[in-house]
Protein backbone atom coordinates (compact mmCIF):
# COMPACT_ATOMS: atom_id res chain seq x y z
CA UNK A 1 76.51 100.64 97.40
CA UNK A 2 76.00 104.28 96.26
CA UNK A 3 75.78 106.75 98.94
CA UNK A 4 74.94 110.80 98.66
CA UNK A 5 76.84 111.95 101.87
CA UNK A 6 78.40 115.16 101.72
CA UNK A 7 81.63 113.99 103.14
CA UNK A 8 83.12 109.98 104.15
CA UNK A 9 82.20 108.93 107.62
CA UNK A 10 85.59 109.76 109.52
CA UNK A 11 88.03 107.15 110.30
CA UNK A 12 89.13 104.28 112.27
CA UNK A 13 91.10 105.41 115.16
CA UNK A 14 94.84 104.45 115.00
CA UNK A 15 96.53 101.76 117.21
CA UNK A 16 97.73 102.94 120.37
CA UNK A 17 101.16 101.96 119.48
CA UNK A 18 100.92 103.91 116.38
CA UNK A 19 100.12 107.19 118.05
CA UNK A 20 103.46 108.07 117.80
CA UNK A 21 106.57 108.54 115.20
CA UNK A 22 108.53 106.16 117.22
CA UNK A 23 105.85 104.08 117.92
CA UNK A 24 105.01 103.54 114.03
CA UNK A 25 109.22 102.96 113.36
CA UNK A 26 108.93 100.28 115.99
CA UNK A 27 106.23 98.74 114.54
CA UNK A 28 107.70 98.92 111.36
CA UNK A 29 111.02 96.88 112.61
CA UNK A 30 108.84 94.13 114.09
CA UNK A 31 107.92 93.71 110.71
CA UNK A 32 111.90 93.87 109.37
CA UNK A 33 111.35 96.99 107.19
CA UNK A 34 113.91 99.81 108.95
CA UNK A 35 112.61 103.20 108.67
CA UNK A 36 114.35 106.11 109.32
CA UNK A 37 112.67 109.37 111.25
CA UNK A 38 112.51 110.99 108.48
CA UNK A 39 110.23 108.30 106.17
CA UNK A 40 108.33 106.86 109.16
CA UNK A 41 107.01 111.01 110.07
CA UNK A 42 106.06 110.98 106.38
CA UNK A 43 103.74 107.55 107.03
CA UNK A 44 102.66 109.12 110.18
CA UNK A 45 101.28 112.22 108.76
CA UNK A 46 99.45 110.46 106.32
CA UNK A 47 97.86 108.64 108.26
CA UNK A 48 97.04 111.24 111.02
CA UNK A 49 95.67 113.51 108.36
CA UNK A 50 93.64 111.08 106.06
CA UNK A 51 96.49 112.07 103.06
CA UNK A 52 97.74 109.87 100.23
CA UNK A 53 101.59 109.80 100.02
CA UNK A 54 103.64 109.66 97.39
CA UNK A 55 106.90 107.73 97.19
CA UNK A 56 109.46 108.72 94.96
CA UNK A 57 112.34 106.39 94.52
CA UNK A 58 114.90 104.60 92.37
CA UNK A 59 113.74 100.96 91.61
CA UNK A 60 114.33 98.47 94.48
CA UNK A 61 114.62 101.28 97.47
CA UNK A 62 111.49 99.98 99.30
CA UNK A 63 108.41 101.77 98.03
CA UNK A 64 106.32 98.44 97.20
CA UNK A 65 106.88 96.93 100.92
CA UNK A 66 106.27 99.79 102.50
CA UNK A 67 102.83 99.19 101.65
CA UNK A 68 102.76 95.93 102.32
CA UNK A 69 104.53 96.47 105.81
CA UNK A 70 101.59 99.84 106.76
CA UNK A 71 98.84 96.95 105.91
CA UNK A 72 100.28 94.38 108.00
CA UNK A 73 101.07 96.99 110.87
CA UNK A 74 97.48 98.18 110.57
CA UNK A 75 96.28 94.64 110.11
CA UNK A 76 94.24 95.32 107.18
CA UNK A 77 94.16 94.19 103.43
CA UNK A 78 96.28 95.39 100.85
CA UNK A 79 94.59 96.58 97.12
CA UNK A 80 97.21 97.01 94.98
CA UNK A 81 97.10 98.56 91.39
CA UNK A 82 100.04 97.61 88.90
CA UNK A 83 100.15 100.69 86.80
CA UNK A 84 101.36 100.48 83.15
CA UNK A 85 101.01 102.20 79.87
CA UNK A 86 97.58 101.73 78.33
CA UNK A 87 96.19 101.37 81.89
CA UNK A 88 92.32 102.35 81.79
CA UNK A 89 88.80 102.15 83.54
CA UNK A 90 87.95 99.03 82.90
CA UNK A 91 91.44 97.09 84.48
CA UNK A 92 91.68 100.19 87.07
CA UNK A 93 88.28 100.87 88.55
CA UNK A 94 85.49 98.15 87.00
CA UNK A 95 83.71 96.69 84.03
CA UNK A 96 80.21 95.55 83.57
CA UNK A 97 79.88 91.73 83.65
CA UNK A 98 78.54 91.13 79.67
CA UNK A 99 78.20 87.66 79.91
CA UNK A 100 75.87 87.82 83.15
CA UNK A 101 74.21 90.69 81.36
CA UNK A 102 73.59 88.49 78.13
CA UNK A 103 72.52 85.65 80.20
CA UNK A 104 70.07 88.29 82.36
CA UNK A 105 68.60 89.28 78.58
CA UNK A 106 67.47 85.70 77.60
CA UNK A 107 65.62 84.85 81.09
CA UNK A 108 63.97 88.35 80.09
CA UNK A 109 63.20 87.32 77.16
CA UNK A 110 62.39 83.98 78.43
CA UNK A 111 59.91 84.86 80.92
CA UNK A 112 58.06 87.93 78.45
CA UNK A 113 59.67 91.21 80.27
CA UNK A 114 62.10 91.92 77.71
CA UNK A 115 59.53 94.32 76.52
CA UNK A 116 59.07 95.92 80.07
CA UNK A 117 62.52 95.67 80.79
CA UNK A 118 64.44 98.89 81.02
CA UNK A 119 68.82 99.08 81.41
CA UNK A 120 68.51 99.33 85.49
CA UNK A 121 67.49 95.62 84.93
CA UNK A 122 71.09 94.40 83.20
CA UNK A 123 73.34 97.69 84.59
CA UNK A 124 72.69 97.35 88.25
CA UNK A 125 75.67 96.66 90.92
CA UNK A 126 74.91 92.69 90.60
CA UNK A 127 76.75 92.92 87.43
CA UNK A 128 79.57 95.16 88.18
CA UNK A 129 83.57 93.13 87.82
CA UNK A 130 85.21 95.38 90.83
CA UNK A 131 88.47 95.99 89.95
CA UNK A 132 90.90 97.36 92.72
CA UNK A 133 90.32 101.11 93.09
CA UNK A 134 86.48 100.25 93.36
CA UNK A 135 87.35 97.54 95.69
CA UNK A 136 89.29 99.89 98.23
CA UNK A 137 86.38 102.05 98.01
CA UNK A 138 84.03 99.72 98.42
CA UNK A 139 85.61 98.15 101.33
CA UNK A 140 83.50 97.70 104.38
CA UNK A 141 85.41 94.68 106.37
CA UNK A 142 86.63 96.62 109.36
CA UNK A 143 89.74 98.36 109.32
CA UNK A 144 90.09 100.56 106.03
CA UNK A 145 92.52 98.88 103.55
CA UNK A 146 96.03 100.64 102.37
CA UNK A 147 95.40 101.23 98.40
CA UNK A 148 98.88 100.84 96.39
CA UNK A 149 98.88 102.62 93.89
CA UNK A 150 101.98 101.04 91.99
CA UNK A 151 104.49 102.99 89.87
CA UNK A 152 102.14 105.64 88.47
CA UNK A 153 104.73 106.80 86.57
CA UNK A 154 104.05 104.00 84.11
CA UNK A 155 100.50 105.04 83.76
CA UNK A 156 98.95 107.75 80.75
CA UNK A 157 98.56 111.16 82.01
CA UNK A 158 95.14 110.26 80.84
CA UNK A 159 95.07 107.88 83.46
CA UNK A 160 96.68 110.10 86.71
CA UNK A 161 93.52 112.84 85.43
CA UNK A 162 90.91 110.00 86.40
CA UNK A 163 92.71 109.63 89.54
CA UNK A 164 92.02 113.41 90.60
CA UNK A 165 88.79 112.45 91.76
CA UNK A 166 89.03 109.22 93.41
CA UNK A 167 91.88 111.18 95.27
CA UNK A 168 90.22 113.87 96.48
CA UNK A 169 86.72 112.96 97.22
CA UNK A 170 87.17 109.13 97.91
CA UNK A 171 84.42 108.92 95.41
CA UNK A 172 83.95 107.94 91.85
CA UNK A 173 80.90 108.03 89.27
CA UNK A 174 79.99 105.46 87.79
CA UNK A 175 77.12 106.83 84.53
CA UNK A 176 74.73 103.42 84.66
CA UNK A 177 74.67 103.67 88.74
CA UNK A 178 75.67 107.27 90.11
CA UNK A 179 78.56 107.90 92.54
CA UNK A 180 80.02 105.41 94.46
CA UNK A 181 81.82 107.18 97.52
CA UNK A 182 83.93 105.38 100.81
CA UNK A 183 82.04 105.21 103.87
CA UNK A 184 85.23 105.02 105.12
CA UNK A 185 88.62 106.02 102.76
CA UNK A 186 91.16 103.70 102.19
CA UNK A 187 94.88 104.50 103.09
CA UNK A 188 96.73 105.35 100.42
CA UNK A 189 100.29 104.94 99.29
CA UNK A 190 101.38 105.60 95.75
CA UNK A 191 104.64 104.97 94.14
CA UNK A 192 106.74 106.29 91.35
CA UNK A 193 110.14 105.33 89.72
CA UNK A 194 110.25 109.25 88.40
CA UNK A 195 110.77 107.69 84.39
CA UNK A 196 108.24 111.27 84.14
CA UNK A 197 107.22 113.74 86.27
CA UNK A 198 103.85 112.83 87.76
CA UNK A 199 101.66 115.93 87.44
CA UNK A 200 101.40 118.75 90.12
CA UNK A 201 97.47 118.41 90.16
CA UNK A 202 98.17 115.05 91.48
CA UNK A 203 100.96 115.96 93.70
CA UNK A 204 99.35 118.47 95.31
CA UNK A 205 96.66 116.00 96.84
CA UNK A 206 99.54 113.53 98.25
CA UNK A 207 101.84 113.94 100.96
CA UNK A 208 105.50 113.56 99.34
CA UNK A 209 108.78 111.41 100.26
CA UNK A 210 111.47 110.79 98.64
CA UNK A 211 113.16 107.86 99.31
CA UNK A 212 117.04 107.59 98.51
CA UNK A 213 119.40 104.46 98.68
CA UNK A 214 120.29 104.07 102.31
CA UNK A 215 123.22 104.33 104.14
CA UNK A 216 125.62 101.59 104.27
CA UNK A 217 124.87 101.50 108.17
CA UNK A 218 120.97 101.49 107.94
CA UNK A 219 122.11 98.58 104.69
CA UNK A 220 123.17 96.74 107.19
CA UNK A 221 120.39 96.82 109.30
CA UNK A 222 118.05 95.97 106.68
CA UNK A 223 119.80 92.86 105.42
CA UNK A 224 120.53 91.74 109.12
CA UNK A 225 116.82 92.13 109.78
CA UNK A 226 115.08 90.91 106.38
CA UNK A 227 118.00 88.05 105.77
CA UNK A 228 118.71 87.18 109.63
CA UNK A 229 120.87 84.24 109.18
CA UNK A 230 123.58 86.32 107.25
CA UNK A 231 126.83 86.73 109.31
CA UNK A 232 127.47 90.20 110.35
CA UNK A 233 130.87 90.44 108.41
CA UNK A 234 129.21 88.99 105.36
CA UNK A 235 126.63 91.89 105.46
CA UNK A 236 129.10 94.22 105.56
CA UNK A 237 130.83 92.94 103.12
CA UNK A 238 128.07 92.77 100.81
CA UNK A 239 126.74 95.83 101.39
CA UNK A 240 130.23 97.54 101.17
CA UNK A 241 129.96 96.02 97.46
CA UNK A 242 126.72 97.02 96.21
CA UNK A 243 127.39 100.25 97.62
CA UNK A 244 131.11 100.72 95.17
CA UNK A 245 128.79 99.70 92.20
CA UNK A 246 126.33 102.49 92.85
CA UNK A 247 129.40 104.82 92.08
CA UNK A 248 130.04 102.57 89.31
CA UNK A 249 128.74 103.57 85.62
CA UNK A 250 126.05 100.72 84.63
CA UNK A 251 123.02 101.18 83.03
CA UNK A 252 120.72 100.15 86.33
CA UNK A 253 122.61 99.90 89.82
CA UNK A 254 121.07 97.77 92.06
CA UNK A 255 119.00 98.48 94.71
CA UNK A 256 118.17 97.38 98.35
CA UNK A 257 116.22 94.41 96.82
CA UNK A 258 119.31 93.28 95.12
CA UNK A 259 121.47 93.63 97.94
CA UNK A 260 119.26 91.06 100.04
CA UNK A 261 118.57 89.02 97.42
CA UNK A 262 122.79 88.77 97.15
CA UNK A 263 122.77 88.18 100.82
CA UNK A 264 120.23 85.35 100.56
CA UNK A 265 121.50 83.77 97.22
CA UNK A 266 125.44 83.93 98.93
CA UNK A 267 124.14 82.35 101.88
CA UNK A 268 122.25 79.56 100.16
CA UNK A 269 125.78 78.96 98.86
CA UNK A 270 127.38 78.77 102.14
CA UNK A 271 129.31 81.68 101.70
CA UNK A 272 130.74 83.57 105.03
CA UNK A 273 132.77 86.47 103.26
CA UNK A 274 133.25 87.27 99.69
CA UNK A 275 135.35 86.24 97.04
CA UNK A 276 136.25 87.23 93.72
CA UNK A 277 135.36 83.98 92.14
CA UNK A 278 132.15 84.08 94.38
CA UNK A 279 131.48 87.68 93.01
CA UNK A 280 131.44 86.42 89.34
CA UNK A 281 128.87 83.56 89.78
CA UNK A 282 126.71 85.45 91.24
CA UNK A 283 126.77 88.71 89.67
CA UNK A 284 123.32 88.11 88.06
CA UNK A 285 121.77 88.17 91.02
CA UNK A 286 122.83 92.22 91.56
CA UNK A 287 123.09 92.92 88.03
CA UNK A 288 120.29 92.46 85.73
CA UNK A 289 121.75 93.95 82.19
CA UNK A 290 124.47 91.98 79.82
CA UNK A 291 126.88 95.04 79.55
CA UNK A 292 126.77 95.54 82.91
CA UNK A 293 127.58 91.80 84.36
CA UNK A 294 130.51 92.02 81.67
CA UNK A 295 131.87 95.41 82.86
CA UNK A 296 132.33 94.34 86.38
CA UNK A 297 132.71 90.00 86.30
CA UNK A 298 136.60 89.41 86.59
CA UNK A 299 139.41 92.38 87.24
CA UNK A 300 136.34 94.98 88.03
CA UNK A 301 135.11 92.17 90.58
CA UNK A 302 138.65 91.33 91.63
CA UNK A 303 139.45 95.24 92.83
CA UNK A 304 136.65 95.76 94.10
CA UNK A 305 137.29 92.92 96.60
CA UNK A 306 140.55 93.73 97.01
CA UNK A 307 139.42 97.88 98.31
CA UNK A 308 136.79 96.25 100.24
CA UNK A 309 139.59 94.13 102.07
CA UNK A 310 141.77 96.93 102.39
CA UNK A 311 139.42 99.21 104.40
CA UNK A 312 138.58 96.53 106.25
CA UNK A 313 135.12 95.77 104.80
């Protein structure tokens, strides 16, 4: 498990049809997530140059699946760390096992070696819990796995410190055992709602993208592709809507998840084009504060319709 190589073995050679920008977009659409040149040379770069990248992003923009869609397009496993406050070591990277270690104690003591047992015997990788970033490093099963690393923002400063390491060197040190380093790195993707800055230290070992709301054009796209049965002038429609409520003061707008979860939920109810009464039932699907289902259900809704109609939404 521990290895004392100056440097991780290099990596496993791309996909052919990933050897290029337009290659990795196509990929990308087989697998309904719609990338524009922009994101998808981002992706590319990190992978051709063995770099984490950080997303950037409003909530719901398409940071998470991204992940999920480079580890299904690289046909690998996905490690993902949920990142909160309070995050540490133990939940993060791993903790020792203490009932094993108790039970390990009594046959020791069982047998008569408890005397000529020393720690190696009860702190020795047989009684290691993995937790994901030691997992990703760890990971021997073919193709390396993409590490999420999700909202980081969430996590301590503290926290993105301890990640420094793991970042840089693909290695991390563990005091019972000695340094555990990748034979060969994970892929890495981390992702951050911006509620702080994350620090430059860490920034400055990721590649960066920001990813904004999408046009209402590449909307489209997205909700035709991940919600296929939708009718085109639905779509439009909805995405028309979602896009006058980002101009709209609330206290959270939604986001592309919301839009095709408003698609879905509107086509469950049979719906080919949208209504005002339509609109107010299912506003809690878009919208997920009080004050902000009450400033748009009814006259809000109503107009909104109404201006979609008009420009021929």
């Amino acid at each position: 498990m521990t290895t004392h190589d100056p440097a991780p073995a290099g990596r496993t050679a791309l996909p052919a049809d990933l050897s290029t920008i337009e290659g990795l977009q196509d990929a990308f659409r087989a697998r309904d997530y719609v990338a524009d040149r922009s994101l998808a040379t981002s992706v590319f770069l990190a992978l051709a140059l063995d770099r984490p990248l950080l997303l950037e992003g409003e909530a719901g923009v398409g940071k998470t699946q991204l992940a999920k869609t480079l580890a299904e397009t690289l046909d690998t496993r996905l490690i993902r760390l949920q990142c909160y406050e309070g995050l540490d070591v133990t939940t993060a990277v791993y903790e020792w096992n203490y009932p094993r270690q108790m039970l390990e104690i009594r046959l020791l003591e069982a047998r008569g070696e408890i005397e000529r047992a020393s720690a190696h015997d009860i702190f020795g990788p047989e009684f290691l819990l993995r937790r994901p970033l030691l997992q990703a490093l760890e990971a021997a099963d073919g193709a390396p796995p993409v590490l999420l690393i999700d909202e980081i923002d969430r996590a301590d400063e503290e926290f993105e410190a301890y990640l420094l390491e793991i970042l840089s060197d693909f290695q991390v040190t563990i005091p019972e055992i000695g340094t555990v380093r990748a034979a060969t790195p994970p892929r890495v993707i981390l992702t951050s709602n911006r509620t702080r800055e994350v620090h430059d230290a860490l920034k400055r070992r990721c590649l960066y993208h920001w990813i904004d709301y999408p046009s209402a054009a590449k909307e489209i796209e997205i909700v035709l592709a991940r919600v296929p049965a939708t009718p085109e002038r639905l779509a439009r429609q909805v995405v028309a809507f979602v896009g006058r409520l980002r101009k709209t003061d609330l206290t959270k707008v939604p986001g592309v998840a919301e839009t095709l979860d408003w698609a879905a939920a509107l086509l469950a109810l049979g719906a080919r084009e949208l209504a005002p009464d339509l609109v107010d039932e299912t506003l809690g699907v878009l919208l997920k504060y009080e004050e902000d289902v009450r400033r748009v259900r009814g006259a809000t809704a109503g107009t909104y319709v109404d201006e979609l109609a008009a420009a021929g939404a």
